[in-house]
Protein backbone atom coordinates (compact mmCIF):
# COMPACT_ATOMS: atom_id res chain seq x y z
CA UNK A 1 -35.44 -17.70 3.43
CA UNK A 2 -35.81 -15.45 0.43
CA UNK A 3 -38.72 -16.00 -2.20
CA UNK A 4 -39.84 -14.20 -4.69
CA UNK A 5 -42.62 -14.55 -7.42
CA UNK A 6 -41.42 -13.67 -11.31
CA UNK A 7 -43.55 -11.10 -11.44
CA UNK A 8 -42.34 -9.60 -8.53
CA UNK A 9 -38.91 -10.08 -9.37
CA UNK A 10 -39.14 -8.86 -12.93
CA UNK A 11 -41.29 -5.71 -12.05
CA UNK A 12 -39.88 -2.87 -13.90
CA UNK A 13 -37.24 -5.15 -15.54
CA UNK A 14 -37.29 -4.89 -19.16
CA UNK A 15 -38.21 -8.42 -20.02
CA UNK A 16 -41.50 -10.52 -21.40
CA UNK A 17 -42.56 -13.87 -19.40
CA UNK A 18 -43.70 -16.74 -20.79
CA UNK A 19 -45.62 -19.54 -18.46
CA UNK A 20 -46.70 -18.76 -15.16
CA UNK A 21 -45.48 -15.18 -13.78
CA UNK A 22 -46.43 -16.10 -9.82
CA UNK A 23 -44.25 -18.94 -10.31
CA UNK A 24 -42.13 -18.91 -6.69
CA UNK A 25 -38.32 -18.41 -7.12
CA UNK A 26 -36.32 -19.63 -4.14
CA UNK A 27 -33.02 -18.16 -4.60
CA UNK A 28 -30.95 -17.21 -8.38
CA UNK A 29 -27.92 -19.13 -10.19
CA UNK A 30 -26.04 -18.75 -13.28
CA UNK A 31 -24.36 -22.33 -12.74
CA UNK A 32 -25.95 -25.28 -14.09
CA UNK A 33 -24.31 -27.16 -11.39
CA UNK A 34 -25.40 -25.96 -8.38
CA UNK A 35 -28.87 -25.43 -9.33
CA UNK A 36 -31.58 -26.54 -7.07
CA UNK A 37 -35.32 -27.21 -7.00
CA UNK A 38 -37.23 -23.68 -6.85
CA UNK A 39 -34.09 -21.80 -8.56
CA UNK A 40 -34.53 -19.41 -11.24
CA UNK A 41 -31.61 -20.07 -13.51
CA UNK A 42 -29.56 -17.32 -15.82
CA UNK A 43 -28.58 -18.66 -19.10
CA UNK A 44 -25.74 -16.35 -19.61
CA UNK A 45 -23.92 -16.27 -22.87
CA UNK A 46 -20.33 -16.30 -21.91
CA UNK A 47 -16.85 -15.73 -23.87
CA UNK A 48 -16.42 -19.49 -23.61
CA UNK A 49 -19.88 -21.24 -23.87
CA UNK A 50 -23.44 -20.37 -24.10
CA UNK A 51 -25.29 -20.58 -20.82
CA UNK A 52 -28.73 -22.16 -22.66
CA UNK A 53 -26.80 -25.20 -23.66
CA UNK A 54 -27.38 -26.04 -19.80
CA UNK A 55 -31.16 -24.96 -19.54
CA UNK A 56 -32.40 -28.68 -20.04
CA UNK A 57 -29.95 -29.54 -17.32
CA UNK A 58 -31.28 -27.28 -15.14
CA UNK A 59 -34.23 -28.22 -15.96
CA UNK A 60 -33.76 -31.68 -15.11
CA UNK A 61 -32.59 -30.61 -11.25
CA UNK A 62 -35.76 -28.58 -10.40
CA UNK A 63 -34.99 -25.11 -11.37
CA UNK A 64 -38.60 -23.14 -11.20
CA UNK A 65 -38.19 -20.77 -14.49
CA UNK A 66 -35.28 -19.96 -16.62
CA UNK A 67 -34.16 -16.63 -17.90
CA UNK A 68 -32.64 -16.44 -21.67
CA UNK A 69 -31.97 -14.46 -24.64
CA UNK A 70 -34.12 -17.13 -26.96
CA UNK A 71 -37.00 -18.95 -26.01
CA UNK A 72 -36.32 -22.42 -25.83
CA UNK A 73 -38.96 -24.16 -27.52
CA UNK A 74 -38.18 -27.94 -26.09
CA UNK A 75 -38.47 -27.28 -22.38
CA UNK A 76 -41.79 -27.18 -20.89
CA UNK A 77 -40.83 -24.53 -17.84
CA UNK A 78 -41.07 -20.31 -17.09
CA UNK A 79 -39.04 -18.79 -19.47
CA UNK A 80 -37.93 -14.86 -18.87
CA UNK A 81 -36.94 -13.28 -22.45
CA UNK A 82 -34.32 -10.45 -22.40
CA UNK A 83 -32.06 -8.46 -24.39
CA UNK A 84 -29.36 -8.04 -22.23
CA UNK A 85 -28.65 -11.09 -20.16
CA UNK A 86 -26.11 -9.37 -17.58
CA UNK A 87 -27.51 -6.51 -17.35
CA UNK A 88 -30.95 -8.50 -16.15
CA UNK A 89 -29.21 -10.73 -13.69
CA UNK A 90 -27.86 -7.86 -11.66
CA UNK A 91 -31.15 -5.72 -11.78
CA UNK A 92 -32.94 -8.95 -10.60
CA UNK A 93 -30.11 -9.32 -8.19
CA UNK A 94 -30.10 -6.41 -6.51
CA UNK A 95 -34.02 -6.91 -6.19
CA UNK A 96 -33.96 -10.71 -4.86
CA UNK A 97 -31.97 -9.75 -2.10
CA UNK A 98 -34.03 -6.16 -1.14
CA UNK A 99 -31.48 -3.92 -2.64
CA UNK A 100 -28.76 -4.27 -0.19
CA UNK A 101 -26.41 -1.54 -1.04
CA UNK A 102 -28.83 0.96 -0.43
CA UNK A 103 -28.47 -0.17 3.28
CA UNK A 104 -24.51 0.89 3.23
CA UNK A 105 -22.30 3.74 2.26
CA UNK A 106 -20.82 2.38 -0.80
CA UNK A 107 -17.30 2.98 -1.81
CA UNK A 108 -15.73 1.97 -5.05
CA UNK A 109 -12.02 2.02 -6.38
CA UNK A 110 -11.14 1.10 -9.83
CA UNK A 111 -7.86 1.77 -11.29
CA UNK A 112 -4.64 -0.58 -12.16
CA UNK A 113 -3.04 -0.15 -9.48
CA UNK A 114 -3.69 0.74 -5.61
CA UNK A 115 -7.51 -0.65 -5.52
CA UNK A 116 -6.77 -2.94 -2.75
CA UNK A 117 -4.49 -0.88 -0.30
CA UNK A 118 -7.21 2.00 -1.34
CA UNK A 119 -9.98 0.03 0.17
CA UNK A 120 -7.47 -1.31 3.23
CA UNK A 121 -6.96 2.24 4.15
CA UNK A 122 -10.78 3.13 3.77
CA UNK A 123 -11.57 0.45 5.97
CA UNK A 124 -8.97 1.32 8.76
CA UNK A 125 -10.14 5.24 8.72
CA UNK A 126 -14.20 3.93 9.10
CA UNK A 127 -13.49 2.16 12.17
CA UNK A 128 -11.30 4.35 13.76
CA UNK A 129 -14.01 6.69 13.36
CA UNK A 130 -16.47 4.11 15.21
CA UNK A 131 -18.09 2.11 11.73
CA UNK A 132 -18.56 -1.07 11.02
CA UNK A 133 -16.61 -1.51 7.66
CA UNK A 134 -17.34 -4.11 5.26
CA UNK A 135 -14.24 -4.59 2.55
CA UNK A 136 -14.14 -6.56 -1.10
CA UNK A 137 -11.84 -7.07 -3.17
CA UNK A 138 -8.51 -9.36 -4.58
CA UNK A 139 -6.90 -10.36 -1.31
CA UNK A 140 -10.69 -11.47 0.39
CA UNK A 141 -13.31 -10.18 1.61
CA UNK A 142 -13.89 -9.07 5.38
CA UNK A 143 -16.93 -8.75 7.27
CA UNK A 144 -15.83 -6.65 10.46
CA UNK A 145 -13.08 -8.53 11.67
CA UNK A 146 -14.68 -12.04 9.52
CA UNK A 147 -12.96 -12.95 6.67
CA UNK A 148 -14.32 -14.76 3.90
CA UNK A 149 -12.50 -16.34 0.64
CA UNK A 150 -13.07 -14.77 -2.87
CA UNK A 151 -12.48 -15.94 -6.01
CA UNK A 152 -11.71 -12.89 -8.16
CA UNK A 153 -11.61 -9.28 -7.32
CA UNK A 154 -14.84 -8.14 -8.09
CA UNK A 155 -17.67 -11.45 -7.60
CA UNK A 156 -20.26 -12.26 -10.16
CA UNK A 157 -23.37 -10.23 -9.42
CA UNK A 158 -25.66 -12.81 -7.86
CA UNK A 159 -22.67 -13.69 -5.16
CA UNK A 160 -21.90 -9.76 -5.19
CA UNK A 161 -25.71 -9.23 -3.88
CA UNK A 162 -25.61 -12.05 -1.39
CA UNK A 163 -22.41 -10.73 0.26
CA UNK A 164 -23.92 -7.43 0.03
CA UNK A 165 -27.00 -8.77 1.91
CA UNK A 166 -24.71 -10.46 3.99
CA UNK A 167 -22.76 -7.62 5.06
CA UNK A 168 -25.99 -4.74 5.88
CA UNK A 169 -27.64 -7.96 7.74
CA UNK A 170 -24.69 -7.95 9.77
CA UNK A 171 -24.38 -4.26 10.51
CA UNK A 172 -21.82 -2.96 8.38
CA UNK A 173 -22.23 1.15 7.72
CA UNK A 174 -19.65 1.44 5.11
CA UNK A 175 -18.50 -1.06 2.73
CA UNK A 176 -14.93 -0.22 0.76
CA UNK A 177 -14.70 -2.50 -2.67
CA UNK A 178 -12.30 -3.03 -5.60
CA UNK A 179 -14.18 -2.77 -8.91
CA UNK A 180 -12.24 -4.48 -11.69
CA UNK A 181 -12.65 -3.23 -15.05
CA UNK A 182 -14.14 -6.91 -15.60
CA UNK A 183 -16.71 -6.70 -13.52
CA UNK A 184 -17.90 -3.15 -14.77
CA UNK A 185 -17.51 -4.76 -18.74
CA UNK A 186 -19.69 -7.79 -17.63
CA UNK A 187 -22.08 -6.06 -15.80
CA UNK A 188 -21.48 -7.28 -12.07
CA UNK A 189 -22.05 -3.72 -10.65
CA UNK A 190 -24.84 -2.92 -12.46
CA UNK A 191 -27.78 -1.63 -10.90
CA UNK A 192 -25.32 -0.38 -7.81
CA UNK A 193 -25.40 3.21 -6.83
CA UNK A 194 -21.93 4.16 -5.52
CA UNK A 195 -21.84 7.36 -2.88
CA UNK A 196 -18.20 7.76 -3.60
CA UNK A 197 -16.34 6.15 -6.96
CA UNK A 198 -12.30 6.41 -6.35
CA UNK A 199 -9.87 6.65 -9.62
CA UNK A 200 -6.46 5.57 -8.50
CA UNK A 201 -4.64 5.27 -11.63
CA UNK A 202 -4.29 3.48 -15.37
CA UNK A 203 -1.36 1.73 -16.84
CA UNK A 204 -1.01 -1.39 -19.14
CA UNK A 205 -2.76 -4.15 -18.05
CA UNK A 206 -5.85 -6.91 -18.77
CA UNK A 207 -5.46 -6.00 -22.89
CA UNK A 208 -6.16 -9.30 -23.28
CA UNK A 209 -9.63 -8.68 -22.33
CA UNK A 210 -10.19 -5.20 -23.31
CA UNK A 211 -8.01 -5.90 -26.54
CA UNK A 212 -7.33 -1.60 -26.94
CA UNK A 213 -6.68 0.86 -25.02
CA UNK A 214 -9.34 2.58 -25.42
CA UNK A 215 -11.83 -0.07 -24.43
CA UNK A 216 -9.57 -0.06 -21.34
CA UNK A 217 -10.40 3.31 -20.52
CA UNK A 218 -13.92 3.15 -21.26
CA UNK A 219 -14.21 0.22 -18.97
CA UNK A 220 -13.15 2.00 -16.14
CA UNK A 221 -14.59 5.17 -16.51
CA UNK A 222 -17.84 3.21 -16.33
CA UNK A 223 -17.84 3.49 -12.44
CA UNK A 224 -18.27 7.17 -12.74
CA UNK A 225 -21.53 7.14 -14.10
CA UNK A 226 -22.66 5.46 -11.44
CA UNK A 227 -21.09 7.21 -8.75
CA UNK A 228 -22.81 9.98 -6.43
CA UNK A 229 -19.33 12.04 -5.91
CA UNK A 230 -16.40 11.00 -7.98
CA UNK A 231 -13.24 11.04 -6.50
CA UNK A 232 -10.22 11.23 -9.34
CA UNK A 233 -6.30 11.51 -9.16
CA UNK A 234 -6.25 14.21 -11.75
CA UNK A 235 -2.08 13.68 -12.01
CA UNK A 236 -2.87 10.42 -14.05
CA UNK A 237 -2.69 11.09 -17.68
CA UNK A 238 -6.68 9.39 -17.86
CA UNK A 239 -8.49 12.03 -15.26
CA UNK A 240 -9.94 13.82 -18.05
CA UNK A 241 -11.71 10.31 -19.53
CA UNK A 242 -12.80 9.46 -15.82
CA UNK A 243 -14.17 13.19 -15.24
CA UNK A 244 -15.70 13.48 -18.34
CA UNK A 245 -18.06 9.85 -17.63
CA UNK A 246 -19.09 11.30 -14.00
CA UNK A 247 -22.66 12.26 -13.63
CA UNK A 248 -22.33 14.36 -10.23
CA UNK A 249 -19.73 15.67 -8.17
CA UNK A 250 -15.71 15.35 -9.06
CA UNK A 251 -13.45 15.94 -6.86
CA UNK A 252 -9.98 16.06 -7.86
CA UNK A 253 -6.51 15.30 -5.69
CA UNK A 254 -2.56 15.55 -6.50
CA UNK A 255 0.62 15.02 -5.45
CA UNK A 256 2.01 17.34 -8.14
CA UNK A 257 -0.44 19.94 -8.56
CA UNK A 258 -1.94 23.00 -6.29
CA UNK A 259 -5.15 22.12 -6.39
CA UNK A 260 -7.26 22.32 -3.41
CA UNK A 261 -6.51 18.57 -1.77
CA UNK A 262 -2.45 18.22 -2.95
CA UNK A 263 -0.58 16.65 -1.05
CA UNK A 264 3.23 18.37 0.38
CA UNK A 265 6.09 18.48 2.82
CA UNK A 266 6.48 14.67 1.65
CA UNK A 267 8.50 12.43 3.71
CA UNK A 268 9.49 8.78 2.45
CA UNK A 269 11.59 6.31 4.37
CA UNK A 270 11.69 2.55 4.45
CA UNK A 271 9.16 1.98 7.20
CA UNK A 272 7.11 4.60 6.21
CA UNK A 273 5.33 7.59 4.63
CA UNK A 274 4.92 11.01 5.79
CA UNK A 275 2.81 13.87 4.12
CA UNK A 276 0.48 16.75 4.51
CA UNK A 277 -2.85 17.65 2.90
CA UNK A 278 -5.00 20.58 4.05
CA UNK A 279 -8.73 19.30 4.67
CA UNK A 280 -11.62 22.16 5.37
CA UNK A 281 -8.46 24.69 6.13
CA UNK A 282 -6.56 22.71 8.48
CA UNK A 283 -3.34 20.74 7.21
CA UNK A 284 -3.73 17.05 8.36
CA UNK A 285 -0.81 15.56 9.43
CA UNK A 286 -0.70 11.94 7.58
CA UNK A 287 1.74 8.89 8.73
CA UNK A 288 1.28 5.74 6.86
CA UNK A 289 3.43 2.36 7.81
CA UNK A 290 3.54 1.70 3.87
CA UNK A 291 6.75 2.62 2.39
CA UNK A 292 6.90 4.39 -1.00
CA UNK A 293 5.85 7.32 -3.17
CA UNK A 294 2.90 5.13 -4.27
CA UNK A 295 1.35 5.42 -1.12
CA UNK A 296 0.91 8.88 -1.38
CA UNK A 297 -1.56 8.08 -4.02
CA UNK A 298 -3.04 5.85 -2.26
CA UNK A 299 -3.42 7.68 0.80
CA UNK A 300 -5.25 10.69 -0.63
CA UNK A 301 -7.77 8.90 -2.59
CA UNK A 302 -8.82 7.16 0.56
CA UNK A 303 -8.27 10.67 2.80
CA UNK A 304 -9.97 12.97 0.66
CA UNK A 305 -12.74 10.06 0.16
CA UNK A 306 -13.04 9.76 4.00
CA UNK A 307 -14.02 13.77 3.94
CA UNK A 308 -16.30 13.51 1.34
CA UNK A 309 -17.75 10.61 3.64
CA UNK A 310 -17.92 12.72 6.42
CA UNK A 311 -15.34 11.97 8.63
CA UNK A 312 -13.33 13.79 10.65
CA UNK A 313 -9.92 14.95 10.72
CA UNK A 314 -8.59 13.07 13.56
CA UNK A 315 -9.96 9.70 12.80
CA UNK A 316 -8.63 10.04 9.51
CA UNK A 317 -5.03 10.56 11.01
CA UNK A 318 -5.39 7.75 13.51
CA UNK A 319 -6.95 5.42 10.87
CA UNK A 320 -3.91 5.64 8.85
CA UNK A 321 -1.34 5.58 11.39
CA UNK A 322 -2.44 2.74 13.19
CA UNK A 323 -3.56 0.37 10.22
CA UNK A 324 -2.19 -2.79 9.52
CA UNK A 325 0.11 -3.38 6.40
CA UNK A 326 -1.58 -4.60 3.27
CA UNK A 327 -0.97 -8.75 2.87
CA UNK A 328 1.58 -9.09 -0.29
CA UNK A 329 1.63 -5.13 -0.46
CA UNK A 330 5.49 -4.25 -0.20
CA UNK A 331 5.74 -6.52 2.77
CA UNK A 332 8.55 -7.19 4.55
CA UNK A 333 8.92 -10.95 5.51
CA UNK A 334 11.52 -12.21 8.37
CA UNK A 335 15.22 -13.47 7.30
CA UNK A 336 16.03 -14.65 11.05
CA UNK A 337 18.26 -11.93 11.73
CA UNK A 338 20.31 -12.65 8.75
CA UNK A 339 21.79 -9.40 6.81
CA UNK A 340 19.93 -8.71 3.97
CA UNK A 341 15.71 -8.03 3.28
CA UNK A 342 12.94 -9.81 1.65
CA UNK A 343 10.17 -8.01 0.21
CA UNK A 344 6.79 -9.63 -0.87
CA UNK A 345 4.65 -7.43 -3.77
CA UNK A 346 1.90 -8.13 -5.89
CA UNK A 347 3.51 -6.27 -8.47
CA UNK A 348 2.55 -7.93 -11.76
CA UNK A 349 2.40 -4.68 -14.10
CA UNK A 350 4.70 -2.75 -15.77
CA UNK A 351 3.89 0.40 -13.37
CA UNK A 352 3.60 -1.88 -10.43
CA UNK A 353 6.74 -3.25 -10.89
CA UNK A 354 8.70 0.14 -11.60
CA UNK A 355 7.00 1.47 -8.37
CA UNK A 356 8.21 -1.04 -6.37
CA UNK A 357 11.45 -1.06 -7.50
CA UNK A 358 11.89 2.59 -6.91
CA UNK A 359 10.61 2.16 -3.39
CA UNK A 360 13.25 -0.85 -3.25
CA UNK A 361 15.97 1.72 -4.51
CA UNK A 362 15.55 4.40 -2.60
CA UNK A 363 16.29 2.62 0.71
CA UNK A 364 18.14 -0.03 -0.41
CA UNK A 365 21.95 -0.47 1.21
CA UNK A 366 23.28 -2.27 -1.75
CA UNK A 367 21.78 -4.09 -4.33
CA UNK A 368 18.39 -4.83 -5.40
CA UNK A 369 17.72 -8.24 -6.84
CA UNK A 370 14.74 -9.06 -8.44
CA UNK A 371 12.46 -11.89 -8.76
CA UNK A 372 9.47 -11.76 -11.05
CA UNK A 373 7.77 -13.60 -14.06
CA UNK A 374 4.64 -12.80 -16.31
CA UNK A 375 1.27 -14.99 -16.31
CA UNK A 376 0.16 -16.77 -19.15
CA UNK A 377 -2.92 -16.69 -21.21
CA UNK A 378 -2.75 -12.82 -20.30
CA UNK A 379 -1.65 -9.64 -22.09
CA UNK A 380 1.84 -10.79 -23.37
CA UNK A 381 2.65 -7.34 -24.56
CA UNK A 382 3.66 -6.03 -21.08
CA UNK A 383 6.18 -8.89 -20.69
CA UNK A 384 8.96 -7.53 -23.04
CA UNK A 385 8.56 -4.08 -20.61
CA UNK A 386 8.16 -5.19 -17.78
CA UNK A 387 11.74 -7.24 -18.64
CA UNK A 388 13.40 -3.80 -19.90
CA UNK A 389 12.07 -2.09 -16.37
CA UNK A 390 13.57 -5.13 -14.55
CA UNK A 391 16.70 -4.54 -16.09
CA UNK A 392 16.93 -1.02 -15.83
CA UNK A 393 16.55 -0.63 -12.21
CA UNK A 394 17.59 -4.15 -10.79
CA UNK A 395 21.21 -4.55 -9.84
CA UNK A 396 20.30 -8.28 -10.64
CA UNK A 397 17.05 -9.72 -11.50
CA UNK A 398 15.94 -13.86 -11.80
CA UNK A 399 13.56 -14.22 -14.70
CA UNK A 400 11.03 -16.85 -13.12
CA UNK A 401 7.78 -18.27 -13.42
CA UNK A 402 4.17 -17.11 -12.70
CA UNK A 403 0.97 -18.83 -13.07
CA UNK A 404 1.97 -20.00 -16.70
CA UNK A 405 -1.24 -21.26 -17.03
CA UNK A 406 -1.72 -22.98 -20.26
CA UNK A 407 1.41 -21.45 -21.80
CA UNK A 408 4.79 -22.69 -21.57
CA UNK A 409 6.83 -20.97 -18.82
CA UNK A 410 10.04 -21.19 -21.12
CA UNK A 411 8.12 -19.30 -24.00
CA UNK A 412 6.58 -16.85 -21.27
CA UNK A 413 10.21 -15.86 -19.96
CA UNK A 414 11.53 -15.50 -23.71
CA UNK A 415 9.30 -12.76 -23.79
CA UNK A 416 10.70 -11.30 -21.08
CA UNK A 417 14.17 -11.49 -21.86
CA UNK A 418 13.54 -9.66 -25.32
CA UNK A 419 13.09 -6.97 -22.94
CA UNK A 420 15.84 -7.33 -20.53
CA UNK A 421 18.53 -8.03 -23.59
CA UNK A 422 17.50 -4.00 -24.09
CA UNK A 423 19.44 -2.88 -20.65
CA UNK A 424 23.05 -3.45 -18.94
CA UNK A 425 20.71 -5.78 -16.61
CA UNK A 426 23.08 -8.48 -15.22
CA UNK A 427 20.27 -11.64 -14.99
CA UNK A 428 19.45 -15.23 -15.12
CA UNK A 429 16.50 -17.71 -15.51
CA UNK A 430 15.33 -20.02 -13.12
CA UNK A 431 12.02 -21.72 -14.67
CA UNK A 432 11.16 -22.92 -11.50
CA UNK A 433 10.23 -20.28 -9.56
CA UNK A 434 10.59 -21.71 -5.38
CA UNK A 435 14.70 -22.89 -7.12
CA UNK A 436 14.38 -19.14 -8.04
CA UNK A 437 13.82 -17.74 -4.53
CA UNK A 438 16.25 -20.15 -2.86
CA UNK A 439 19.33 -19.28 -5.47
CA UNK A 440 18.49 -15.48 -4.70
CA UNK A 441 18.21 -16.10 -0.51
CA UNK A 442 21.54 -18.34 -0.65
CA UNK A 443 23.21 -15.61 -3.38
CA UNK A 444 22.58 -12.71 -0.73
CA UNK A 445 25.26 -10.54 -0.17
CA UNK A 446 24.90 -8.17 2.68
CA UNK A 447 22.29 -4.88 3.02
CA UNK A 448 20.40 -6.34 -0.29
CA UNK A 449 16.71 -6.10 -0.48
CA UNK A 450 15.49 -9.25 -2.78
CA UNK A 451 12.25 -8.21 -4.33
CA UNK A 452 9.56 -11.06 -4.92
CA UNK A 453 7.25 -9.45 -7.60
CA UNK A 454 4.16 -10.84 -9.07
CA UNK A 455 2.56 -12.89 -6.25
CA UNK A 456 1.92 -10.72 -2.98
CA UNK A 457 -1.44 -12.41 -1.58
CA UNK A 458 -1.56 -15.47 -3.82
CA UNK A 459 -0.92 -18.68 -2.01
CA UNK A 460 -1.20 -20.91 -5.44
CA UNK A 461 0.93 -21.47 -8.93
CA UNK A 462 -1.53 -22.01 -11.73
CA UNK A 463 0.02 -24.73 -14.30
CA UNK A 464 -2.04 -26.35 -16.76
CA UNK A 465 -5.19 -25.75 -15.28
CA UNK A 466 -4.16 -26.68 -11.76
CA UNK A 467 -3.84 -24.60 -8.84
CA UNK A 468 -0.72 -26.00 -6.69
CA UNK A 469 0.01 -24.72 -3.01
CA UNK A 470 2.68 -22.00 -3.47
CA UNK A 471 2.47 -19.45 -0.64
CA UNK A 472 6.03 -17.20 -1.03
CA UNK A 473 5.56 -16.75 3.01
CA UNK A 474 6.12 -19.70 3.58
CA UNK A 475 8.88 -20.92 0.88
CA UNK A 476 10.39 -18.08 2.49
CA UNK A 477 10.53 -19.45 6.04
CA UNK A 478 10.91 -23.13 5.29
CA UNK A 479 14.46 -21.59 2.90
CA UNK A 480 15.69 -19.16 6.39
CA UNK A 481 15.11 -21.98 8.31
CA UNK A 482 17.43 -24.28 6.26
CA UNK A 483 20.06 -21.94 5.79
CA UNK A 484 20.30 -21.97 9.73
CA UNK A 485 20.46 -18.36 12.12
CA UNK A 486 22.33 -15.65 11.08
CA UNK A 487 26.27 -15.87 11.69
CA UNK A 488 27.21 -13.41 14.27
């Protein structure tokens, strides 16, 4: 069992304590909740409430010392007085559990889109090459071959720590992560020094946080300056912004420019993707079993990553060839032999979604019919486009719901028909979104490829502040299995 003293703990930290420094600290929380006797609790101020409303409660449960922004004058216990209360919990974080990252290769991706087939490919590359890989990120988080749930993409930095710890306890060499613009904002990462920081790409997306832009950008290009050897898709129109923050080493990669790793002789078919790169004068030979120009991108961040890692050519070609698909990444799900595809995608942003259905398009037989919606409480600008890129390249899309949230689905898919009312799009709405899939499966005609956009991974519907089962795998089978086999 960790312990700690707050002395110890607080060495170096900018910080003054009041009470008794060699008080023992038995382990760290930021939730009022699950605070035990011996914790040190973080009174974070949050966007919703103020973390040192629940001090006395705390308090009450045992916690050893407290760490806040204002002393509180009515509890009699170790207080820690900071500045920055974020910044503190992931310095003291990264020292409660002995630094743990320093123990691993660390790997991060940031970008809107890609982070998570990024990291997959990473992964599959380290331990063809003999590693032990570690992966986090939006789908879960995997320990070797253990998985493990997560909660959001990039995990608040006392969990982040203890899965760090975690993971080096367990043996892992190389750990591949997703780091959300959040968590670089709100200080999860902090203290973290990356070996290699991956830029996949930026498009619209989590405005509602960020609120411009701008404060998008800078939010990502945080990683950078905190990153031994950048690694940046310079074809993305924010390379420059990500370039400019990094401290060390950039290197660059395209698929449209002749730059020194560029990728060529590209070869794109529905089960797969074929290209060539030329690594330390010798072209590697890459074969991916991810369909679409997309995964080029994705590809070369995590092959030209993998050299500056250190590995070599021929477990970077086997890593890739042989690796699983991504869950809810352009996934192909069974119809029972009946005449027409399904395909499962995350794709929730405007890019995303014009990505996949460009993949979709270019291999498509006949049609390609669309099913997507927009989440609520989120940015609601990108609904309007994301319904005029529906429209434009569906040859029939079903305006549905996803995750509502708080908002009312109705008012959500309004937005999105402004957008679709802007194209020849033929479409219709279906508010509830498993009606939605099973009009689309029983509408097939024959060769179409029905896109289900939005979801991917996510097993749940969020609605009024409730998460309810909805896994599109298996709405998917229980619908094929009561439309009966395939006529022959």
């Amino acid at each position: 069992m960790l312990k700690m003293t707050l002395n110890e703990l607080f060495r170096d930290i900018p910080c003054k304590v009041y009470g008794d420094g060699e008080t023992e600290i038995k382990d760290l929380k930021y939730d009022s909740r699950k605070v035990r006797k011996g914790d040190l609790f973080f009174c974070i101020s949050g966007f919703a409430e103020d973390g040192h409303k629940y001090a006395p409660d705390a308090a009450k449960k045992g916690a050893a010392a407290i760490v806040v922004t204002e002393y509180q004058e009515k509890l009699d216990i170790p207080q820690v007085v900071v500045k920055n209360d974020r910044e503190t919990m992931a310095l003291a974080a990264c020292r409660f559990f002995d630094f743990p990252a320093r123990r691993m290769k660390m790997i991060g991706v940031t970008g809107t889109n890609g982070k998570t087939t990024t990291t997959y490919m990473i992964k599959a590359i380290a331990e063809q090459a003999g590693l032990k890989a570690g992966l986090i990120g939006t789908i879960r988080n995997i320990i070797g071959d253990k998985v493990i749930h997560t909660e959001r993409t990039t995990p608040e930095s006392i969990d982040l720590q203890r899965l760090l710890k975690e993971m080096a306890d367990e043996g892992c060499e190389v750990l591949a992560m997703e780091v959300s613009s959040h968590s670089l904002v709100l200080k999860r990462v902090y203290g973290i020094d990356f070996d290699i920081g991956i830029f996949t790409n930026l498009t619209q997306d989590h405005l509602d946080f960020h609120e411009t832009w701008d404060n998008y950008i800078q939010a990502k290009s945080m990683l950078f300056e905190q990153s031994e050897i950048s690694v940046i898709n310079i074809d993305d129109d924010s390379a420059a912004n990500m370039m400019g923050a990094a401290k060390r080493e950039v290197v660059k990669y395209s698929v449209l420019q002749p730059i020194q790793y560029a990728a060529k002789d590209l070869e794109l078919t529905h089960e797969k993707t074929k290209f060539s790169v030329e690594i330390d004068g010798r072209d590697l030979h890459i074969e991916v079993p991810i369909p679409g120009y997309f995964t080029v991108y994705n590809a070369m961040a995590a092959v030209v990553t993998a050299n500056a890692a250190g590995i070599d050519s021929y477990c970077i070609e086997q890593g890739l060839k042989n690796m699983k698909p991504v869950a809810g990444r352009f996934e192909p799900l069974d119809t029972h032999g009946h005449d027409f595809s399904i395909i499962l995608d995350y794709a929730h942003t405007p890019d995303s979604l014009k990505n996949a259905l460009d993949t979709a398009k270019s291999f498509a037989p006949a049609r390609v019919v669309t099913i997507f919606g927009c989440g609520g409480n989120r940015d609601s600008s990108k609904r309007a486009i994301m319904g005029k890129i529906a429209g434009e390249r569906s040859d029939f899309t079903i305006i549905t719901s996803d995750n509502p949230r708080f908002e009312e689905p109705a008012a959500i898919m309004a937005q999105i028909e402004e957008g679709m009312r802007q194209t020849d799009g033929k479409y219709i709405c279906i508010e509830n979104r498993k009606e939605a899939i099973e009009h689309a499966v029983r509408n097939a005609k024959k060769d179409d490829v029905i896109l289900l956009a939005g979801k991917g991974h996510e097993d749940y519907q969020e609605i009024k502040g409730v998460k309810h089962d909805f896994d599109e795998k298996v709405i998917v089978e229980e619908i094929m299995n009561r439309l009966g086999p395939a006529k022959k």
